[in-house]
N, C-alpha and C. Protein backbone atom coordinates (compact mmCIF):
# COMPACT_ATOMS: atom_id res chain seq x y z
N UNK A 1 -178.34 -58.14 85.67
CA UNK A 1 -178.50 -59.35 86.43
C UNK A 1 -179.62 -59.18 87.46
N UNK A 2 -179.23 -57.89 88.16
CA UNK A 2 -180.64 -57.62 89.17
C UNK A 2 -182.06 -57.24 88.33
N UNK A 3 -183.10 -57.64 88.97
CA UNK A 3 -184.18 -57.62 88.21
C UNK A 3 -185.12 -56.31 89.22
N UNK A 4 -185.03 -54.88 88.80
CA UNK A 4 -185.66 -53.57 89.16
C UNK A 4 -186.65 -53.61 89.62
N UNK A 5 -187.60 -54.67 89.09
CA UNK A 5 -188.99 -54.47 89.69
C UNK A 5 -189.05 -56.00 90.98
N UNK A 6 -188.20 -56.14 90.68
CA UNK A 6 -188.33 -57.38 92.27
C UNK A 6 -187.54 -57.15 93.35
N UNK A 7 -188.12 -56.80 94.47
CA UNK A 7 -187.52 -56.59 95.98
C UNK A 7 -186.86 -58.18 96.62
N UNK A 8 -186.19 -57.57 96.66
CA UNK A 8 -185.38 -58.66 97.72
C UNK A 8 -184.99 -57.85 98.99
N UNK A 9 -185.28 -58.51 100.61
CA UNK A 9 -184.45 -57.96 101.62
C UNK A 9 -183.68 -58.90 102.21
N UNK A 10 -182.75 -58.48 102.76
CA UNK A 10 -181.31 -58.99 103.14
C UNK A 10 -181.05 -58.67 104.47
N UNK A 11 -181.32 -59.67 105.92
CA UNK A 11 -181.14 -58.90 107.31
C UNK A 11 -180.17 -59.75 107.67
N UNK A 12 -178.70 -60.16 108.36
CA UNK A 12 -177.96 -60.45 108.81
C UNK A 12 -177.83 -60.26 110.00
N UNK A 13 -177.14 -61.19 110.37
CA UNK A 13 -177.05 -61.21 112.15
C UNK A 13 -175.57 -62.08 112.15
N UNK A 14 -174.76 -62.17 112.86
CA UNK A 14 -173.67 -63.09 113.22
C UNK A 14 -173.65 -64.44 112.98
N UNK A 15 -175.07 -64.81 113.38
CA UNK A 15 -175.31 -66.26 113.17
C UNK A 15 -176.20 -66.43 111.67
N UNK A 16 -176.73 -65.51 111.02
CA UNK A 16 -177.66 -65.99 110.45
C UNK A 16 -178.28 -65.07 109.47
N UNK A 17 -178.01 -65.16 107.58
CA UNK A 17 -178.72 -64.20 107.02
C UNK A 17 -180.08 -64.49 106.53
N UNK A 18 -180.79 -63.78 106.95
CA UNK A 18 -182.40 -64.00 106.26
C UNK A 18 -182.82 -63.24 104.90
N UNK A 19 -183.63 -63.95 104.02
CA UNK A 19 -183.83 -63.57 102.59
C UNK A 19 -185.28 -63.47 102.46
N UNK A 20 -185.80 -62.21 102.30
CA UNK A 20 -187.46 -61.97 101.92
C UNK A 20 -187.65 -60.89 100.72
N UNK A 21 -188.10 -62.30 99.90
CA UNK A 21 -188.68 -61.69 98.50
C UNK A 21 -189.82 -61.10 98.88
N UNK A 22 -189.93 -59.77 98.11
CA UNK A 22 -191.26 -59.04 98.60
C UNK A 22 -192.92 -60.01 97.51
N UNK A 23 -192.12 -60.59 96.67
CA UNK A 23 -193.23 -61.46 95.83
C UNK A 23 -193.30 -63.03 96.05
N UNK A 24 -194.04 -63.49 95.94
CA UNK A 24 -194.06 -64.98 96.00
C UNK A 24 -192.75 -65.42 95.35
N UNK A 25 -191.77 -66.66 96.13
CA UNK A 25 -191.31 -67.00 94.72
C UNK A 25 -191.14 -67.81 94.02
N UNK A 26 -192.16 -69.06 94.09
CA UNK A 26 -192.30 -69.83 93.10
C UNK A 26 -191.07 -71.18 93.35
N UNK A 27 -190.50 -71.48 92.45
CA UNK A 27 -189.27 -72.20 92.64
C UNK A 27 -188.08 -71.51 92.72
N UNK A 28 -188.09 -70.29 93.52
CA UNK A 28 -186.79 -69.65 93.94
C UNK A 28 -185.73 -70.62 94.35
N UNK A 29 -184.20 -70.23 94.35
CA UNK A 29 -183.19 -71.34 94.80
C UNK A 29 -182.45 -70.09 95.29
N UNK A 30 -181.21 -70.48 96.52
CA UNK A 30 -180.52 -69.67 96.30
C UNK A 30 -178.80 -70.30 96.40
N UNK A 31 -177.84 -69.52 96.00
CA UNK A 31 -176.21 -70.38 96.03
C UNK A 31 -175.80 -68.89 97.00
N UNK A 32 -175.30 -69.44 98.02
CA UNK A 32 -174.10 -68.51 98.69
C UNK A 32 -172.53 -69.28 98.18
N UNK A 33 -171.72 -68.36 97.73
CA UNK A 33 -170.97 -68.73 97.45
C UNK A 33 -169.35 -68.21 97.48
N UNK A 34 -168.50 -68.83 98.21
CA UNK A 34 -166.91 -68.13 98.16
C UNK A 34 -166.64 -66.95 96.71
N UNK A 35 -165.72 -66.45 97.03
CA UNK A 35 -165.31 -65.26 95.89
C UNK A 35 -164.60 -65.93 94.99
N UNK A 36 -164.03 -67.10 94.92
CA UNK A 36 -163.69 -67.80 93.89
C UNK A 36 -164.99 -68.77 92.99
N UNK A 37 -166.34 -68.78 93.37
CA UNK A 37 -166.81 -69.36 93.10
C UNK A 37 -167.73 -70.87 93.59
N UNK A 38 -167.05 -70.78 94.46
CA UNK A 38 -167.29 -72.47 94.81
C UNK A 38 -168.65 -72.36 96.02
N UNK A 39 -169.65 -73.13 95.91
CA UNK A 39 -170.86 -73.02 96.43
C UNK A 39 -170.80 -73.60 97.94
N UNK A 40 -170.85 -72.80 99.22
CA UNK A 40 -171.04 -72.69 100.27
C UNK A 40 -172.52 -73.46 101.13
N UNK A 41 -173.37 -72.72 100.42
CA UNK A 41 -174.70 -73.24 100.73
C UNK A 41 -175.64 -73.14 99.48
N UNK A 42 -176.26 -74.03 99.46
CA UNK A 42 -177.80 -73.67 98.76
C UNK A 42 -178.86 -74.22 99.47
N UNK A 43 -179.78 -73.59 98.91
CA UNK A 43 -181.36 -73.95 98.66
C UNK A 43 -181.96 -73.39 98.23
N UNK A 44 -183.47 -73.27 98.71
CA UNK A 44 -184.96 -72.96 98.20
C UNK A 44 -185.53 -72.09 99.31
N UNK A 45 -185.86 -71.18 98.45
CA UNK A 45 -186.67 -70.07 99.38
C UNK A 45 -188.23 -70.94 99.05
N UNK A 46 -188.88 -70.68 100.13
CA UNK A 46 -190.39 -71.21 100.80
C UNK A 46 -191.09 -70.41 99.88
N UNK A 47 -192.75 -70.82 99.74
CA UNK A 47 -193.40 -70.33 98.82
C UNK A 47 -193.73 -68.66 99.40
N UNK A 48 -193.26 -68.34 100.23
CA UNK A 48 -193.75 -66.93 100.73
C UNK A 48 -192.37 -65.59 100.39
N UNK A 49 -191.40 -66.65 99.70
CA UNK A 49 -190.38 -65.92 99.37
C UNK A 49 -189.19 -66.02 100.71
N UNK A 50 -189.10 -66.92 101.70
CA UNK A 50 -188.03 -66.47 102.58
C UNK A 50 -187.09 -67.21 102.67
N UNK A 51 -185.97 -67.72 103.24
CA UNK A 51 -185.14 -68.37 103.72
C UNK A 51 -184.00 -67.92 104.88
N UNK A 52 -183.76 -68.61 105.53
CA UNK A 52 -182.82 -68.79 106.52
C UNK A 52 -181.54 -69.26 106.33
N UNK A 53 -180.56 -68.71 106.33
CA UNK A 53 -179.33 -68.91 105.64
C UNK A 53 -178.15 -69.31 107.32
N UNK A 54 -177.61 -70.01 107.73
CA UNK A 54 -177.04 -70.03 108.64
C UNK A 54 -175.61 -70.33 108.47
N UNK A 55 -174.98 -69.19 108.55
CA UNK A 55 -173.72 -68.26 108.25
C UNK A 55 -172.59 -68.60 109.26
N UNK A 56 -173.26 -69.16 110.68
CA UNK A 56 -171.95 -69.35 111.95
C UNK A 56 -171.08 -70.01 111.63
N UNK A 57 -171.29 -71.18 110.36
CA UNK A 57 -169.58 -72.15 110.10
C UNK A 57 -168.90 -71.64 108.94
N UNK A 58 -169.20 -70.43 108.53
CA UNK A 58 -168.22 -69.88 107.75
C UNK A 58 -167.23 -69.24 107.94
N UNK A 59 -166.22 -69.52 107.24
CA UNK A 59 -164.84 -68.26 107.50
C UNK A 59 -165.41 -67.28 107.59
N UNK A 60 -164.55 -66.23 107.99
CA UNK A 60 -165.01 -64.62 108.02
C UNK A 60 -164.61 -64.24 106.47
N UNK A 61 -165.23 -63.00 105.89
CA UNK A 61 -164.74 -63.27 105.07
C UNK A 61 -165.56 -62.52 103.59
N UNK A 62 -165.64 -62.42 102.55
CA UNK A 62 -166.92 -61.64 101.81
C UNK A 62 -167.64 -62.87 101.01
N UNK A 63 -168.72 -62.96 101.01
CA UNK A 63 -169.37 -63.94 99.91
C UNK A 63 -170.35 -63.62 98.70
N UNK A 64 -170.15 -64.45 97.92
CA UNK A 64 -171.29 -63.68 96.72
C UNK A 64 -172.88 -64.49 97.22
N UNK A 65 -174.05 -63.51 96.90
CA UNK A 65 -175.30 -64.31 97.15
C UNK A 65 -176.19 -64.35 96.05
N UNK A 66 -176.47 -65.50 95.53
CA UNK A 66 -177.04 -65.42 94.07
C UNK A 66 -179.06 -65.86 94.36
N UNK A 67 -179.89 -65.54 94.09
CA UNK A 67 -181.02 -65.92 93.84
C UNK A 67 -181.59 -66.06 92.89
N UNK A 68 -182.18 -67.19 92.66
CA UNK A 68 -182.46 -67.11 90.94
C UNK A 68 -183.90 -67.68 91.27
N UNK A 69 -184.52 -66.94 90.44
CA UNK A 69 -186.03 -66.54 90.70
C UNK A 69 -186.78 -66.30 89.24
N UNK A 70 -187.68 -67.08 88.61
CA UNK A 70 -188.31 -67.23 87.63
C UNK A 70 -187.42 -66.27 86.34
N UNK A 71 -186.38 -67.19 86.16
CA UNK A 71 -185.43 -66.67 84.63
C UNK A 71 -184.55 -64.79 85.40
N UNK A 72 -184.86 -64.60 86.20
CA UNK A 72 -184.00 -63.43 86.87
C UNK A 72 -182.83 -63.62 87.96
N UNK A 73 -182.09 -63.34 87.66
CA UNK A 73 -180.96 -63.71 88.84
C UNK A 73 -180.56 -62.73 89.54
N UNK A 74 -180.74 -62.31 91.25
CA UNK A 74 -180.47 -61.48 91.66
C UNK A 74 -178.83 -61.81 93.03
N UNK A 75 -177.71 -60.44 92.38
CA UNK A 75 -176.67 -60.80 93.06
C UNK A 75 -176.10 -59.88 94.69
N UNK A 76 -175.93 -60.55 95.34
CA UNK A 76 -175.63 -59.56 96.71
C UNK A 76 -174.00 -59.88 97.12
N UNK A 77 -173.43 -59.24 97.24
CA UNK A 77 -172.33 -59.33 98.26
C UNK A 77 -172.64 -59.32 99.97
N UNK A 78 -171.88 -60.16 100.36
CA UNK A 78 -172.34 -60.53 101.91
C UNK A 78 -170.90 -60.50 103.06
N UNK A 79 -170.50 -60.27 103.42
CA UNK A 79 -169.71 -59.49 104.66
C UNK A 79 -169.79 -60.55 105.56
N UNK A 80 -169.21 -61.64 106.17
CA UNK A 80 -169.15 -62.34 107.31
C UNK A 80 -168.49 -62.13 108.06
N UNK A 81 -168.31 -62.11 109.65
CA UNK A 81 -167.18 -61.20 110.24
C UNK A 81 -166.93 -62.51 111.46
């Protein structure tokens, strides 16, 4: 599912996770989503690869983070406290 040759970084803060593709990404999207599935947030990472994810109205709690990026889908587990 993760794609080896594409960097993704992942910085978190209490209020807020940030997403920087080390490559352009085109029509990147991304789904944060509960462990049952059900979609929390989405969008679109900017043409420079980033996004701003703002995490403060969520339960505490673990979430899945999906990016899907030209036919590659990359998956993160995410920790909200």
């Amino acid at each position: 599912m993760n794609n080896p040759k594409e960097k993704i970084n992942l910085t978190q803060s209490a209020k807020c996770l940030s997403i920087d593709q080390s490559e352009k990404a085109g029509n990147a999207i991304y789904d944060l989503c509960d462990l049952e599935g059900r979609i929390q947030q989405t969008g679109n990472l900017d043409e420079q690869g980033r996004a701003e994810i703002d995490i403060s109205d969520l339960d505490a709690g673990r979430y899945q983070l999906f990016i899907i990026s030209e036919g590659s889908i990359f998956k993160s587990m995410v920790n909200v406290d």
